[in-house]
N, C-alpha and C. Protein backbone atom coordinates (compact mmCIF):
# COMPACT_ATOMS: atom_id res chain seq x y z
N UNK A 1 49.81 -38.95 -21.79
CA UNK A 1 48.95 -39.93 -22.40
C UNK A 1 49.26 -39.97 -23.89
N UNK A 2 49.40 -41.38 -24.64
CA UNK A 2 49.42 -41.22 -25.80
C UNK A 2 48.42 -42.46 -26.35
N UNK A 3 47.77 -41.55 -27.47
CA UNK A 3 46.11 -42.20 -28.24
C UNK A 3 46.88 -42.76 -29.40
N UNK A 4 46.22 -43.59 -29.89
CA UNK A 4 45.76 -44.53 -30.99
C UNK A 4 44.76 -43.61 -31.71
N UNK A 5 45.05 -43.12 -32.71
CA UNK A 5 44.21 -42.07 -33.59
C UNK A 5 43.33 -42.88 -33.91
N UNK A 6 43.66 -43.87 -35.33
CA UNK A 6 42.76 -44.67 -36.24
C UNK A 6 41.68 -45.51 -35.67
N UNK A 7 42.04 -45.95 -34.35
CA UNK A 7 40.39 -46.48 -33.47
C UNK A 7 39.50 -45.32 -33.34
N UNK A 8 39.79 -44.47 -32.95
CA UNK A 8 38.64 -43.34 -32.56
C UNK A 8 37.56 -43.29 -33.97
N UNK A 9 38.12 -43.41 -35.25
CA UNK A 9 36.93 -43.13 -36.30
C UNK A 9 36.06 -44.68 -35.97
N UNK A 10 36.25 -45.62 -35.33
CA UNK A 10 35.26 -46.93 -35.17
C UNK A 10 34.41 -47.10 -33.80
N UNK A 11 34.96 -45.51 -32.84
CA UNK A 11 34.55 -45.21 -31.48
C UNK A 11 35.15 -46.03 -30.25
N UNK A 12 36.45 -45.94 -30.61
CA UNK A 12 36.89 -46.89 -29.87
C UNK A 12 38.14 -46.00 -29.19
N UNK A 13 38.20 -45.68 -27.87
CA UNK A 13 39.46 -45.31 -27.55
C UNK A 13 40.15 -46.15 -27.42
N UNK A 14 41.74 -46.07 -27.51
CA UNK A 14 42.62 -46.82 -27.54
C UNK A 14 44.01 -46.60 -26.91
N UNK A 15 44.18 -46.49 -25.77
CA UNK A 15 45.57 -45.23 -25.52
C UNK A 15 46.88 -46.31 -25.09
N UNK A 16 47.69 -46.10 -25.56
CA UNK A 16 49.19 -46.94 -25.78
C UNK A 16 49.77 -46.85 -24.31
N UNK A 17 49.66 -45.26 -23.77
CA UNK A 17 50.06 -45.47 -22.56
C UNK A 17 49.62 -44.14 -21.58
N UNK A 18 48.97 -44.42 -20.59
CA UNK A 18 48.69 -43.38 -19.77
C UNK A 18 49.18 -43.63 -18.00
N UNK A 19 50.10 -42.51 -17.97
CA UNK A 19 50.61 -42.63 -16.48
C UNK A 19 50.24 -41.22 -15.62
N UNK A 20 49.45 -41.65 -14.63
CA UNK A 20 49.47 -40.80 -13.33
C UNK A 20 49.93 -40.66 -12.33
N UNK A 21 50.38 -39.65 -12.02
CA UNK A 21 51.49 -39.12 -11.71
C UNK A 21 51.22 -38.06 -10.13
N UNK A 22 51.20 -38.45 -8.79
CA UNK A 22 50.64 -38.18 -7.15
C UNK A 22 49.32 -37.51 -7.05
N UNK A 23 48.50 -38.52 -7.74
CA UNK A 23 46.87 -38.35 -7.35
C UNK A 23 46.71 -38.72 -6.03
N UNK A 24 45.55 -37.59 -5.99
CA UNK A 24 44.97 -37.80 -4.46
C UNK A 24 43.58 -37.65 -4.52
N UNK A 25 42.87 -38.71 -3.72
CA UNK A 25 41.89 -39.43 -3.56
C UNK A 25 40.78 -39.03 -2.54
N UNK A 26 40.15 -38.08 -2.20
CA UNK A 26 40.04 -37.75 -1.13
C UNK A 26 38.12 -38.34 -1.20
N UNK A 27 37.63 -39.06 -0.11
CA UNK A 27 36.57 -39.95 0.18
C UNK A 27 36.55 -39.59 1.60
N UNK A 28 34.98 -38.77 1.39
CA UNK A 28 34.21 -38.45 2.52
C UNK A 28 32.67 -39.65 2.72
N UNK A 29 32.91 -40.00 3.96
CA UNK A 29 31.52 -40.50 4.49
C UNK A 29 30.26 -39.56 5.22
N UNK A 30 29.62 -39.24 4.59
CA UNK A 30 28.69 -38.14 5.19
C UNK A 30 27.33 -38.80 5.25
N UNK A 31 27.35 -39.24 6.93
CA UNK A 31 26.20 -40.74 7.31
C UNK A 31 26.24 -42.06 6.24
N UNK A 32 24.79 -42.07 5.64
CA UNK A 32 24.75 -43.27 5.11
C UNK A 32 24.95 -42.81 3.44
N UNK A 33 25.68 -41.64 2.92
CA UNK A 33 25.76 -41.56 1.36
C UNK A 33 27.97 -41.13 1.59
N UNK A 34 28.30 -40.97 0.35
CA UNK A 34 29.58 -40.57 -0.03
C UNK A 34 29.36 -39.41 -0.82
N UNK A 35 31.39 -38.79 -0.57
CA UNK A 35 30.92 -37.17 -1.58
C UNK A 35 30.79 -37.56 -2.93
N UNK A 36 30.73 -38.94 -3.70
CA UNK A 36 31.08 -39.04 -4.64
C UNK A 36 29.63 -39.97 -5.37
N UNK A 37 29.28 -40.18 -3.96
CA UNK A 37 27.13 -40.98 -4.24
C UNK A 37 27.10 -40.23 -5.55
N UNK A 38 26.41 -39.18 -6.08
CA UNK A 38 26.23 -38.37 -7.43
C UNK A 38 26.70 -39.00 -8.39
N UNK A 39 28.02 -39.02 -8.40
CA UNK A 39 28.79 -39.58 -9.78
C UNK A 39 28.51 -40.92 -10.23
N UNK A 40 28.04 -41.77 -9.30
CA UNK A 40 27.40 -43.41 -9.37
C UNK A 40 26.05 -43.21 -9.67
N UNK A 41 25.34 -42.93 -9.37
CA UNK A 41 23.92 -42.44 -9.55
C UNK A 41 24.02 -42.85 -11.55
N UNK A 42 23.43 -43.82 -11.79
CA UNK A 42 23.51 -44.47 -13.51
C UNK A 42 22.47 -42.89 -14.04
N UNK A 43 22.44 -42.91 -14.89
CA UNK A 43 21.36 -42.29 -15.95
C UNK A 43 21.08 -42.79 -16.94
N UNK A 44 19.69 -43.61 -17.63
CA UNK A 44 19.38 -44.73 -18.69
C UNK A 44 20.01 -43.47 -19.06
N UNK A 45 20.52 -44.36 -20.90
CA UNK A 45 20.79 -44.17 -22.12
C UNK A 45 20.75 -45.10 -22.83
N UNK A 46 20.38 -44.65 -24.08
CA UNK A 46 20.26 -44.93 -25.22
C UNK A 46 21.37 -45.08 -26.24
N UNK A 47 22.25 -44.76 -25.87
CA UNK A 47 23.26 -44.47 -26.68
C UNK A 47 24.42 -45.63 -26.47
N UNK A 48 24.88 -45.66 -27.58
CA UNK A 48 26.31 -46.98 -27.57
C UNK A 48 27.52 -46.71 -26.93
N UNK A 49 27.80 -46.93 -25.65
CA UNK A 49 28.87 -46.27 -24.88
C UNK A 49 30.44 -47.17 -25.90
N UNK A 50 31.81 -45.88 -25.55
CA UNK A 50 32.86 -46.06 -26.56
C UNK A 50 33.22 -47.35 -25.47
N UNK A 51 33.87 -48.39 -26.67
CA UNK A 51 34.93 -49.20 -26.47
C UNK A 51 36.46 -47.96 -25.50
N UNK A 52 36.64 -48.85 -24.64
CA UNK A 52 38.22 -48.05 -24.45
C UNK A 52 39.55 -49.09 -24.01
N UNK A 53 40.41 -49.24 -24.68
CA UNK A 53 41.34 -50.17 -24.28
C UNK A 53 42.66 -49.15 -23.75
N UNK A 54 43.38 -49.92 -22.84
CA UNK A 54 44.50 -48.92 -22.50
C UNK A 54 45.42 -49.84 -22.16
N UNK A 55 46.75 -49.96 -23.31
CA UNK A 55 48.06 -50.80 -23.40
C UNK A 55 48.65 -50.77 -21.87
N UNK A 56 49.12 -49.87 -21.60
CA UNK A 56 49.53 -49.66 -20.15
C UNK A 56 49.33 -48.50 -19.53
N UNK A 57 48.64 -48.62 -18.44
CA UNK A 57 48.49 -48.04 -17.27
C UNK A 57 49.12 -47.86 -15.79
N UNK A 58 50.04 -46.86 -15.73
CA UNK A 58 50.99 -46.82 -14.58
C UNK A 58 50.00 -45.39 -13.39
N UNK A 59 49.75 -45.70 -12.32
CA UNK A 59 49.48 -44.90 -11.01
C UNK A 59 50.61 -44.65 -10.35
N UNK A 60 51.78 -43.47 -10.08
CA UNK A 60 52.75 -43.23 -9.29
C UNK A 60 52.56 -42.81 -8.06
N UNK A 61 53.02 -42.95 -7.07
CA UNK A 61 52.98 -42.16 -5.66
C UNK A 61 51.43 -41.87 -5.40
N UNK A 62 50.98 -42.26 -5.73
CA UNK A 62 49.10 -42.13 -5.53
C UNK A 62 49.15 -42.06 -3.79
N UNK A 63 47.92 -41.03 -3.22
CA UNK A 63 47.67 -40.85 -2.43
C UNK A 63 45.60 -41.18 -2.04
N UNK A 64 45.63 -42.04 -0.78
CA UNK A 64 43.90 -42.13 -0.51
C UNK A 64 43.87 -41.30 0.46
N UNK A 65 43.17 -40.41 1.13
CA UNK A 65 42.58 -40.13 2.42
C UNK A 65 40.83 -40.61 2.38
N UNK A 66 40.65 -40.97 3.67
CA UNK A 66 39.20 -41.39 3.65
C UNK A 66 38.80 -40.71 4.99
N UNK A 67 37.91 -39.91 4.84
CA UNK A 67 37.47 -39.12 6.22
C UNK A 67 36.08 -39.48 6.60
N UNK A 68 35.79 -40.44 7.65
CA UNK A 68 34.65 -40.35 8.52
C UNK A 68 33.79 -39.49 9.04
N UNK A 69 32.54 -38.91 8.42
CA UNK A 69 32.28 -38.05 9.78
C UNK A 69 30.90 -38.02 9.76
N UNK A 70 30.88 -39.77 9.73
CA UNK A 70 29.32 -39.97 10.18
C UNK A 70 29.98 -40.52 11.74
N UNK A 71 31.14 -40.84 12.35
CA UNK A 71 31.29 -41.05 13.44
C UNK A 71 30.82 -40.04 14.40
N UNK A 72 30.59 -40.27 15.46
CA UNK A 72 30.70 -39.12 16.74
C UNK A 72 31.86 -38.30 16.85
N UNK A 73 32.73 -39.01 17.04
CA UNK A 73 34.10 -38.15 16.89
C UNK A 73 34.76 -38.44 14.94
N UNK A 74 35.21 -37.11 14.13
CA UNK A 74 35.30 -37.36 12.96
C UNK A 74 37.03 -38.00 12.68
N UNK A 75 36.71 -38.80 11.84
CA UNK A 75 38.27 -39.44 11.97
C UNK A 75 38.82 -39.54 10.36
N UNK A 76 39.92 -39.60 10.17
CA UNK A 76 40.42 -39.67 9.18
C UNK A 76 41.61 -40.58 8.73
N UNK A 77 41.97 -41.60 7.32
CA UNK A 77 42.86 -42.38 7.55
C UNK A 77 43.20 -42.43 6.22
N UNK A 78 44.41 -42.23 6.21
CA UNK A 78 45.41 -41.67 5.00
C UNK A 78 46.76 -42.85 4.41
N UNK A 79 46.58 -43.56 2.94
CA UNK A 79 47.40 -44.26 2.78
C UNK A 79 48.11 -43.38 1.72
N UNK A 80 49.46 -43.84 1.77
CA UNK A 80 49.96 -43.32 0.72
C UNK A 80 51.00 -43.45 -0.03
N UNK A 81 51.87 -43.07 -1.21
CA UNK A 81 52.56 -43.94 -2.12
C UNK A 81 52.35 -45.38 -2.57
N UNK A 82 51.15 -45.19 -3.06
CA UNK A 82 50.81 -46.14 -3.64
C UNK A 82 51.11 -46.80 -5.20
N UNK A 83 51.16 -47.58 -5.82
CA UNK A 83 51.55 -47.76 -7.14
C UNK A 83 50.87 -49.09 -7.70
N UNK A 84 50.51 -48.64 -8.80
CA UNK A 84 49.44 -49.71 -9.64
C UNK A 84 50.14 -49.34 -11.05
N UNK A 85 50.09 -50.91 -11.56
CA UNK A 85 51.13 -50.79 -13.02
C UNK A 85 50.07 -52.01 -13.66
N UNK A 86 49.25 -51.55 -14.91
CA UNK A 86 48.44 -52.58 -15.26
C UNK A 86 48.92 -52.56 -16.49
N UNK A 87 48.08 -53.49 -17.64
CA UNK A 87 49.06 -53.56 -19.06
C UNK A 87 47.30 -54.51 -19.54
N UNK A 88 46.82 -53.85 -20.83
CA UNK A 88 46.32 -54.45 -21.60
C UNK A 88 44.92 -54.77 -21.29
N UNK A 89 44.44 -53.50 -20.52
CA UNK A 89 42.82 -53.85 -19.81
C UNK A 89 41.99 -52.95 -20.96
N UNK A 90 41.01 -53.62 -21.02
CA UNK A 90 40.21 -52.97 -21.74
C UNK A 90 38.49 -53.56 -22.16
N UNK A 91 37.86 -53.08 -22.25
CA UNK A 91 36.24 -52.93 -22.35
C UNK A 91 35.85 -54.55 -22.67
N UNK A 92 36.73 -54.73 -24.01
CA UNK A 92 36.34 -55.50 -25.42
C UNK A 92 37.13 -57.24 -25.05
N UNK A 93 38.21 -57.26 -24.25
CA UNK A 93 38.31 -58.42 -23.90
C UNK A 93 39.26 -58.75 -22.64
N UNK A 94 39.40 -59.69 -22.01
CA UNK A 94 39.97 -59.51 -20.80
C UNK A 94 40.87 -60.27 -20.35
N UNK A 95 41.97 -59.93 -20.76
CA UNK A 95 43.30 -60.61 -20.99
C UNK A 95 44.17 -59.77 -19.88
N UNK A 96 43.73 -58.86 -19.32
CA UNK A 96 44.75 -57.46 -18.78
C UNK A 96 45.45 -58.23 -17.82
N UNK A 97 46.18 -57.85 -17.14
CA UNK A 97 47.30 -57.74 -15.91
C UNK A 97 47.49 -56.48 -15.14
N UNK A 98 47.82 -56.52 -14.00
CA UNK A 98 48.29 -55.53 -13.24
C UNK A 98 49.76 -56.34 -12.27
């Protein structure tokens, strides 16, 4: 990853380029919530969330698994090498591409 120093003193991230590199994704259904329900769950604030812009954004060889096991029988379904190449997304205006 490489930052844009001089935005951060105006609270603004800014990163020129960040690439990830065989993430894996792993998404459980457990009945009617996900392992990841928690992390969505908002919390008010008060506070001025940062601007973040990011020049380009590359995902390599990315991996999903998604495992069922609100089924009767538990099942599981796995995509993979995936690749996402975006350029110029960010908070403040919306010009981006992928």
């Amino acid at each position: 990853m490489r930052l844009r120093l001089l935005p951060l003193v105006r609270g603004h991230i800014w990163v020129r380029e960040l690439i990830v590199r065989k993430p894996v994704l792993r998404i459980v259904r457990l009945g009617k919530d996900f392992n990841f329900a928690d992390l969505i769950e908002g919390s008010e604030t008060t506070q001025k969330r940062l601007d973040v812009t990011v020049d380009r954004f590359a995902l390599v060889d990315g991996t999903v698994a998604f495992e069922d096991r609100a089924l009767p029988e538990r099942r599981t379904w796995t995509s993979d090498d995936i690749q996402i190449e975006a350029h110029n997304v960010s908070t403040l205006r919306d010009d981006g591409t992928r």
